[in-house]
Protein backbone atom coordinates (compact mmCIF):
# COMPACT_ATOMS: atom_id res chain seq x y z
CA UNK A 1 51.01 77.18 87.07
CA UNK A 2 54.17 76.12 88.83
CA UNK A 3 55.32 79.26 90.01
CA UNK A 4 51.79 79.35 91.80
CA UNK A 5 51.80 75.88 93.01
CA UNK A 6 55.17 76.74 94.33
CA UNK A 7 53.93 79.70 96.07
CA UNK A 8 50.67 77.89 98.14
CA UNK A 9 53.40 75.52 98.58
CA UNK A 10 56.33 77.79 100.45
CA UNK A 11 54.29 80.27 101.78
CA UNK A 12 55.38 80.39 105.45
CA UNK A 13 51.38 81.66 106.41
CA UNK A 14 49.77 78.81 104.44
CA UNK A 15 48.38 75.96 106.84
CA UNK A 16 47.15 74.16 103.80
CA UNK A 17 44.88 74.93 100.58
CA UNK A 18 42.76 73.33 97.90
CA UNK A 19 41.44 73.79 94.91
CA UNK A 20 38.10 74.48 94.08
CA UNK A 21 38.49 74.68 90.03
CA UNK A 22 41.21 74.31 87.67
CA UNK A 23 41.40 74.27 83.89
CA UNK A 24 44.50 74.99 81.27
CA UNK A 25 45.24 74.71 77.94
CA UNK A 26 48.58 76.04 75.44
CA UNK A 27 46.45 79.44 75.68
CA UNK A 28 44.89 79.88 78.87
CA UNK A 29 44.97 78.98 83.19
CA UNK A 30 41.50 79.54 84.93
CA UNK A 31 41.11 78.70 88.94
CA UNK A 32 40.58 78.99 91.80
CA UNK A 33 41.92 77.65 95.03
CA UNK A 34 41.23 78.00 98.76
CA UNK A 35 44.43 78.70 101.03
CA UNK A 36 43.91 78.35 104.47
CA UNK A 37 46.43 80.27 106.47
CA UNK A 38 48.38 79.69 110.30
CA UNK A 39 45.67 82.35 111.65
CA UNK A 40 42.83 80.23 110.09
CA UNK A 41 41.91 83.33 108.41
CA UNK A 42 41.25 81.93 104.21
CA UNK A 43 42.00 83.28 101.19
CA UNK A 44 39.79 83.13 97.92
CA UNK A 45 41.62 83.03 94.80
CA UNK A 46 40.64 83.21 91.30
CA UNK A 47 42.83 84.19 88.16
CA UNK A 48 42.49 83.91 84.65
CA UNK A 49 45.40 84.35 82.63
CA UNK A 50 46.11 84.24 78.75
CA UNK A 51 49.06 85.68 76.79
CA UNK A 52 46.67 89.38 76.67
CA UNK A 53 44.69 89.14 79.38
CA UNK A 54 44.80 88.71 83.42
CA UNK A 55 41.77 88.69 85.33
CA UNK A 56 41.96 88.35 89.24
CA UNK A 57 40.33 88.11 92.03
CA UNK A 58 41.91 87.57 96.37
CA UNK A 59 39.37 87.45 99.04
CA UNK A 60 40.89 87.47 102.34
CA UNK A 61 38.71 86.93 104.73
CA UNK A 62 38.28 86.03 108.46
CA UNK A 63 37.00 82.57 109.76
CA UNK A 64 33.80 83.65 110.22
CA UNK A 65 32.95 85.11 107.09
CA UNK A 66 34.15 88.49 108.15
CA UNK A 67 35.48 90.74 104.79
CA UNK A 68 39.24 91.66 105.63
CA UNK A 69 40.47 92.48 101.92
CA UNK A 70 39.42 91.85 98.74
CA UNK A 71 41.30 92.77 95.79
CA UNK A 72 40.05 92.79 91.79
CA UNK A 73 40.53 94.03 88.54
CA UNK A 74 36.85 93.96 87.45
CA UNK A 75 36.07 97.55 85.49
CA UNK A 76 34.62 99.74 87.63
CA UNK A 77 36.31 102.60 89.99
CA UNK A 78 37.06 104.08 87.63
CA UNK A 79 37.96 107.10 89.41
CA UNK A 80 41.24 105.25 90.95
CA UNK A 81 44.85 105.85 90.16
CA UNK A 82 45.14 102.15 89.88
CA UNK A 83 42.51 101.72 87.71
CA UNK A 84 40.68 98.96 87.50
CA UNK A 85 43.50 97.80 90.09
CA UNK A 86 41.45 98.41 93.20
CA UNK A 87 40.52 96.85 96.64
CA UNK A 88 37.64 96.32 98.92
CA UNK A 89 38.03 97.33 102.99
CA UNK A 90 35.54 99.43 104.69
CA UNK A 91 35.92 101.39 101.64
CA UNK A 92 37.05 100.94 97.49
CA UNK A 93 40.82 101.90 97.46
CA UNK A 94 43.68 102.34 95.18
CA UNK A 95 45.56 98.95 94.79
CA UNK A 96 49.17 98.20 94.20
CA UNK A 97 48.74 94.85 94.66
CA UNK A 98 47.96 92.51 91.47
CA UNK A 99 49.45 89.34 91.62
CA UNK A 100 49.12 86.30 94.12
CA UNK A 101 52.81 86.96 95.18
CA UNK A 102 52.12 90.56 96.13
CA UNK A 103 48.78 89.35 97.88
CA UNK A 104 50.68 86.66 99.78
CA UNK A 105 53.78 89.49 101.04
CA UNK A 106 50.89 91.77 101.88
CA UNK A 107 49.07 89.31 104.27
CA UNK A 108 52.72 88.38 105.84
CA UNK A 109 53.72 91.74 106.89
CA UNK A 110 49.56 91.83 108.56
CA UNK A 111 50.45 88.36 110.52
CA UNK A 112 53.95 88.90 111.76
């Protein structure tokens, strides 16, 4: 959870954040958290992460509401190269991105 923490913390696009859930034990990390970025554009965030599995979820989205991105892992698309690596624009797309830290490098190169 530290390298996370770390990474809402030093992110040079994140105005501030908070979290909405948050539970850990030896064998698992569940939540979810809320970054707010310099644009005022906001990020949804939800992982789950044991030792054998990682379930995600990044919503960015405007200020209004407005879908910009949304990247998952939930099984469907099946189709995709990245499968069940995919994200949500105006269309379902192959995803390379999986992890907060490649969500968070994505958004940069969008903002600057």
């Amino acid at each position: 959870m530290q390298k996370r923490l770390k990474l809402l913390n030093e992110s040079r696009i994140i105005k501030k954040y908070t979290f909405l859930e948050y539970k850990f034990s030896s064998n698992f990390l569940y939540y979810k958290a809320k970054p707010e970025l310099i644009n005022n554009d906001l990020i949804y965030i939800k992982e789950f992460v044991t030792t054998s599995e990682y379930a995600y979820s990044f919503h960015w989205q405007k200020q209004n509401g407005e879908l910009i991105t949304r990247w998952d892992n939930a099984t469907h698309h099946k189709s995709l190269k990245t499968y069940p690596h995919h994200k949500h624009t105006s269309k379902i797309e192959e995803s390379y991105e999986t992890t907060l830290n490649d969500i968070i490098k994505f958004i940069e190169k969008k903002i600057f």
